[in-house]
N, C-alpha and C. Protein backbone atom coordinates (compact mmCIF):
# COMPACT_ATOMS: atom_id res chain seq x y z
N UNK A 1 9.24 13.86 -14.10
CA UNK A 1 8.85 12.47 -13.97
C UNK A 1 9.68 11.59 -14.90
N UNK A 2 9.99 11.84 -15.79
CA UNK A 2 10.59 11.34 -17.00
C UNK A 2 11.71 11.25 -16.53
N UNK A 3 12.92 12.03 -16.29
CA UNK A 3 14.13 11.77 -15.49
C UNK A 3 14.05 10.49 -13.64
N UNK A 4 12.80 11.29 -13.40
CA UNK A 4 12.84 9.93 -12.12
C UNK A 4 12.75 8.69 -12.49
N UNK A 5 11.68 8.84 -13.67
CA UNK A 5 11.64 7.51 -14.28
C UNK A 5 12.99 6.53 -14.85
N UNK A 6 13.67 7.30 -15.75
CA UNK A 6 15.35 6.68 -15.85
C UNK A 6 15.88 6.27 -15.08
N UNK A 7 15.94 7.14 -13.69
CA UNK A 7 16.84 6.93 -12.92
C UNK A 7 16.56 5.55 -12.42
N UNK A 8 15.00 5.12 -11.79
CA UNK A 8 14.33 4.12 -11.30
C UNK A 8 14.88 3.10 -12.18
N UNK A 9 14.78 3.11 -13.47
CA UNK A 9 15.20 1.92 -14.51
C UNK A 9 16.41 1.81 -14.36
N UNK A 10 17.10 2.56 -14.27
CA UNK A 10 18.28 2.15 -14.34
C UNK A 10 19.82 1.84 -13.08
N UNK A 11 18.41 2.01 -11.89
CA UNK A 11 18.60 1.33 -10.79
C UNK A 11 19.86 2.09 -9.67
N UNK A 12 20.01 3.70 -10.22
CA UNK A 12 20.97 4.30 -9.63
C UNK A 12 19.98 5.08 -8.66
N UNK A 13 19.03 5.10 -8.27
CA UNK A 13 18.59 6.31 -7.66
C UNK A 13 16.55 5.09 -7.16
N UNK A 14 17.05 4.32 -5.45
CA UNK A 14 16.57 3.58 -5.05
C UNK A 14 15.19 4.81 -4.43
N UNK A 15 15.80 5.94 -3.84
CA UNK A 15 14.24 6.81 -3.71
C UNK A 15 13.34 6.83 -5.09
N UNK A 16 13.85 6.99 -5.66
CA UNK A 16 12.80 7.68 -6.72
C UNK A 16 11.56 6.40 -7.37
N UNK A 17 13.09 5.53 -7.10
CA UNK A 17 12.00 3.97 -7.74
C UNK A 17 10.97 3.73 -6.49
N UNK A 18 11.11 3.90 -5.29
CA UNK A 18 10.47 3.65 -4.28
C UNK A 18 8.83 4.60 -4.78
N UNK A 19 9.21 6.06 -4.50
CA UNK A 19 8.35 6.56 -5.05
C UNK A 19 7.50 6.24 -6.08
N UNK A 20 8.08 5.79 -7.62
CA UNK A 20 7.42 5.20 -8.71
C UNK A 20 6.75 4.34 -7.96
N UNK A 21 6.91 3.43 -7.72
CA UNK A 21 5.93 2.12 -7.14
C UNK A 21 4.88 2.59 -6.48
N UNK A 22 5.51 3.80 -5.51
CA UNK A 22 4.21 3.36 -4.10
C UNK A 22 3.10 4.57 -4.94
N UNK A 23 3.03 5.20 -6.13
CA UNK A 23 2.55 6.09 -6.08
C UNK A 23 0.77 5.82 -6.49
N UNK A 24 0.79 4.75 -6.99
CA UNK A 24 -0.64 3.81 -7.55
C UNK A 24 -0.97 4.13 -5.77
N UNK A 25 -0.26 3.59 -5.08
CA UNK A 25 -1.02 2.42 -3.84
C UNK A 25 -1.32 4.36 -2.88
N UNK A 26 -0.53 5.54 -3.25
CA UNK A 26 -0.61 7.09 -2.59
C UNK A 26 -2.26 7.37 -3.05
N UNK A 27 -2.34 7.09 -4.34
CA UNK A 27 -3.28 7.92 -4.75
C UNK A 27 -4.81 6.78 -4.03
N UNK A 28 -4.76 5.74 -3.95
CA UNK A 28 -5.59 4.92 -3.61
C UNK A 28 -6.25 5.18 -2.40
N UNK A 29 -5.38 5.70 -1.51
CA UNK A 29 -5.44 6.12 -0.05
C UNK A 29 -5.95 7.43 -0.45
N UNK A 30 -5.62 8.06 -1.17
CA UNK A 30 -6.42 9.70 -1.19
C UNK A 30 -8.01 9.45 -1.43
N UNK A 31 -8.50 8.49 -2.07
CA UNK A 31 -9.94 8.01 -2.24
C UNK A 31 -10.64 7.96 -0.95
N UNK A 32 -11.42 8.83 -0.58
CA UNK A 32 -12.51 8.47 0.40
C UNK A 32 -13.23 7.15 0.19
N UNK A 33 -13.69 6.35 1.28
CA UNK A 33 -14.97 5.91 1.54
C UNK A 33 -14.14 4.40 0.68
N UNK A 34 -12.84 4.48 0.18
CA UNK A 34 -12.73 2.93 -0.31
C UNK A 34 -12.38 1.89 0.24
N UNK A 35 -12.07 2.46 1.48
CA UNK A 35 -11.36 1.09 2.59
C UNK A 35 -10.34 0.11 1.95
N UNK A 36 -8.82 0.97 1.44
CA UNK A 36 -8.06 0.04 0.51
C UNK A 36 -7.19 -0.82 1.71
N UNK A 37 -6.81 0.39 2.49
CA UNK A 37 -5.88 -0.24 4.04
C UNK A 37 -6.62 -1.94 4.40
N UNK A 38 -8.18 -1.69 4.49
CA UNK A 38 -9.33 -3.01 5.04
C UNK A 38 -8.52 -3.77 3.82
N UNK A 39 -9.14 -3.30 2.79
CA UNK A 39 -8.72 -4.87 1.04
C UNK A 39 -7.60 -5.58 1.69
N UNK A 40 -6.45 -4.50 1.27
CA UNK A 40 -5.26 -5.00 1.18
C UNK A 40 -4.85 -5.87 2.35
N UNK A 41 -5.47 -5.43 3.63
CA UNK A 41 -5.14 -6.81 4.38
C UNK A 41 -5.94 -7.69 4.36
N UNK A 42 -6.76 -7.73 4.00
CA UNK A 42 -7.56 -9.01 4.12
C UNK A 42 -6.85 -10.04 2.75
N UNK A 43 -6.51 -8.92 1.99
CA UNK A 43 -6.27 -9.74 0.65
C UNK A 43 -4.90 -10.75 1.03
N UNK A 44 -3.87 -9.65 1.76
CA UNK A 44 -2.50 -10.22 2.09
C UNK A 44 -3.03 -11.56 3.49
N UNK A 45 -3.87 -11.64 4.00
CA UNK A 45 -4.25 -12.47 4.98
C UNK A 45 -4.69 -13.95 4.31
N UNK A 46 -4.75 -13.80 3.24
CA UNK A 46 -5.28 -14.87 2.50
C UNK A 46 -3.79 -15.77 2.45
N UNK A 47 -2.65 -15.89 2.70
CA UNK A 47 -1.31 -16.15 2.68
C UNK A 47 -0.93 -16.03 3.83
N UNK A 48 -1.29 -15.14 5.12
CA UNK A 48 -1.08 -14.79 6.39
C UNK A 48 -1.64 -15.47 7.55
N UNK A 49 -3.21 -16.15 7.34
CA UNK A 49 -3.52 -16.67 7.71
C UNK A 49 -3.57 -16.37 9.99
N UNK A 50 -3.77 -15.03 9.88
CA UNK A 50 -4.03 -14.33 11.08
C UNK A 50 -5.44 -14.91 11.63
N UNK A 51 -5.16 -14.95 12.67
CA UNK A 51 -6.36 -15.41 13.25
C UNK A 51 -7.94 -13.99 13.51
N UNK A 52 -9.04 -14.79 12.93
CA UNK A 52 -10.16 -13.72 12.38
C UNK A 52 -10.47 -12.67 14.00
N UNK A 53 -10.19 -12.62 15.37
CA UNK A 53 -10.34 -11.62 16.17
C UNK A 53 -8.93 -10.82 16.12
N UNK A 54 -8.08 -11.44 15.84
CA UNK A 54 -6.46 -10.38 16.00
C UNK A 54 -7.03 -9.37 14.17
N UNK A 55 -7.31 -10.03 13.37
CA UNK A 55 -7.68 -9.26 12.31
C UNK A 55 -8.45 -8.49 12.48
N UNK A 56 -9.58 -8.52 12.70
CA UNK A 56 -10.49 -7.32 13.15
C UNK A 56 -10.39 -6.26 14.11
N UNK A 57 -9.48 -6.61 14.81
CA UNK A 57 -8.59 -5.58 15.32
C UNK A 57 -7.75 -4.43 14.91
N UNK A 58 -7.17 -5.34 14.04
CA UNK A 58 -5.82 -4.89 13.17
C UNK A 58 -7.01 -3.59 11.87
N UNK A 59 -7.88 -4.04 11.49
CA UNK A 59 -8.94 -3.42 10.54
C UNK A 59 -9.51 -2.45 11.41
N UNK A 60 -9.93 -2.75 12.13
CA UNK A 60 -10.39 -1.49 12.91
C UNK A 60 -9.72 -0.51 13.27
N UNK A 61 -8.62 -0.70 13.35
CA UNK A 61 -7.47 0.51 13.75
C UNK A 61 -6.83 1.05 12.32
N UNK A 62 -6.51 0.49 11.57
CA UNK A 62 -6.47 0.58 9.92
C UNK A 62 -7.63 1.69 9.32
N UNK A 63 -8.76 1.69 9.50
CA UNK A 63 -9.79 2.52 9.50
C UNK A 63 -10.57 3.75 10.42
N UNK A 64 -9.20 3.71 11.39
CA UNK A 64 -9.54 4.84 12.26
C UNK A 64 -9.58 6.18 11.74
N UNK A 65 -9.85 7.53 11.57
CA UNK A 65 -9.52 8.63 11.02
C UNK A 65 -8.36 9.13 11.71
């Protein structure tokens, strides 16, 4: 981790930083029962401004198993 981590900082090695980032938002999704996929769009909709039946759509399929 410590070497991916350098690499990320120091901007030679664009997988690994990818990885660093998304790895908060990996483990979030491993949580049962938290509906982060639902948050996060509703949260990003607040700026998106989707209309409330195309959204509930979009959430419902987001929460499919």
């Amino acid at each position: 981790l410590k070497e991916s981590y350098l690499e990320a900082m120091d901007g030679s090695s664009k997988p690994a930083s990818d990885r660093i980032l998304l790895e908060p938002y990996k483990y979030l999704l491993q949580l049962p029962g938290k509906q982060v996929r639902t948050k996060l769009s509703q949260a990003f909709n607040h700026w998106l401004n989707v209309p409330e039946d195309k959204l509930q759509e979009l959430l419902s399929k987001l929460e499919e198993p």
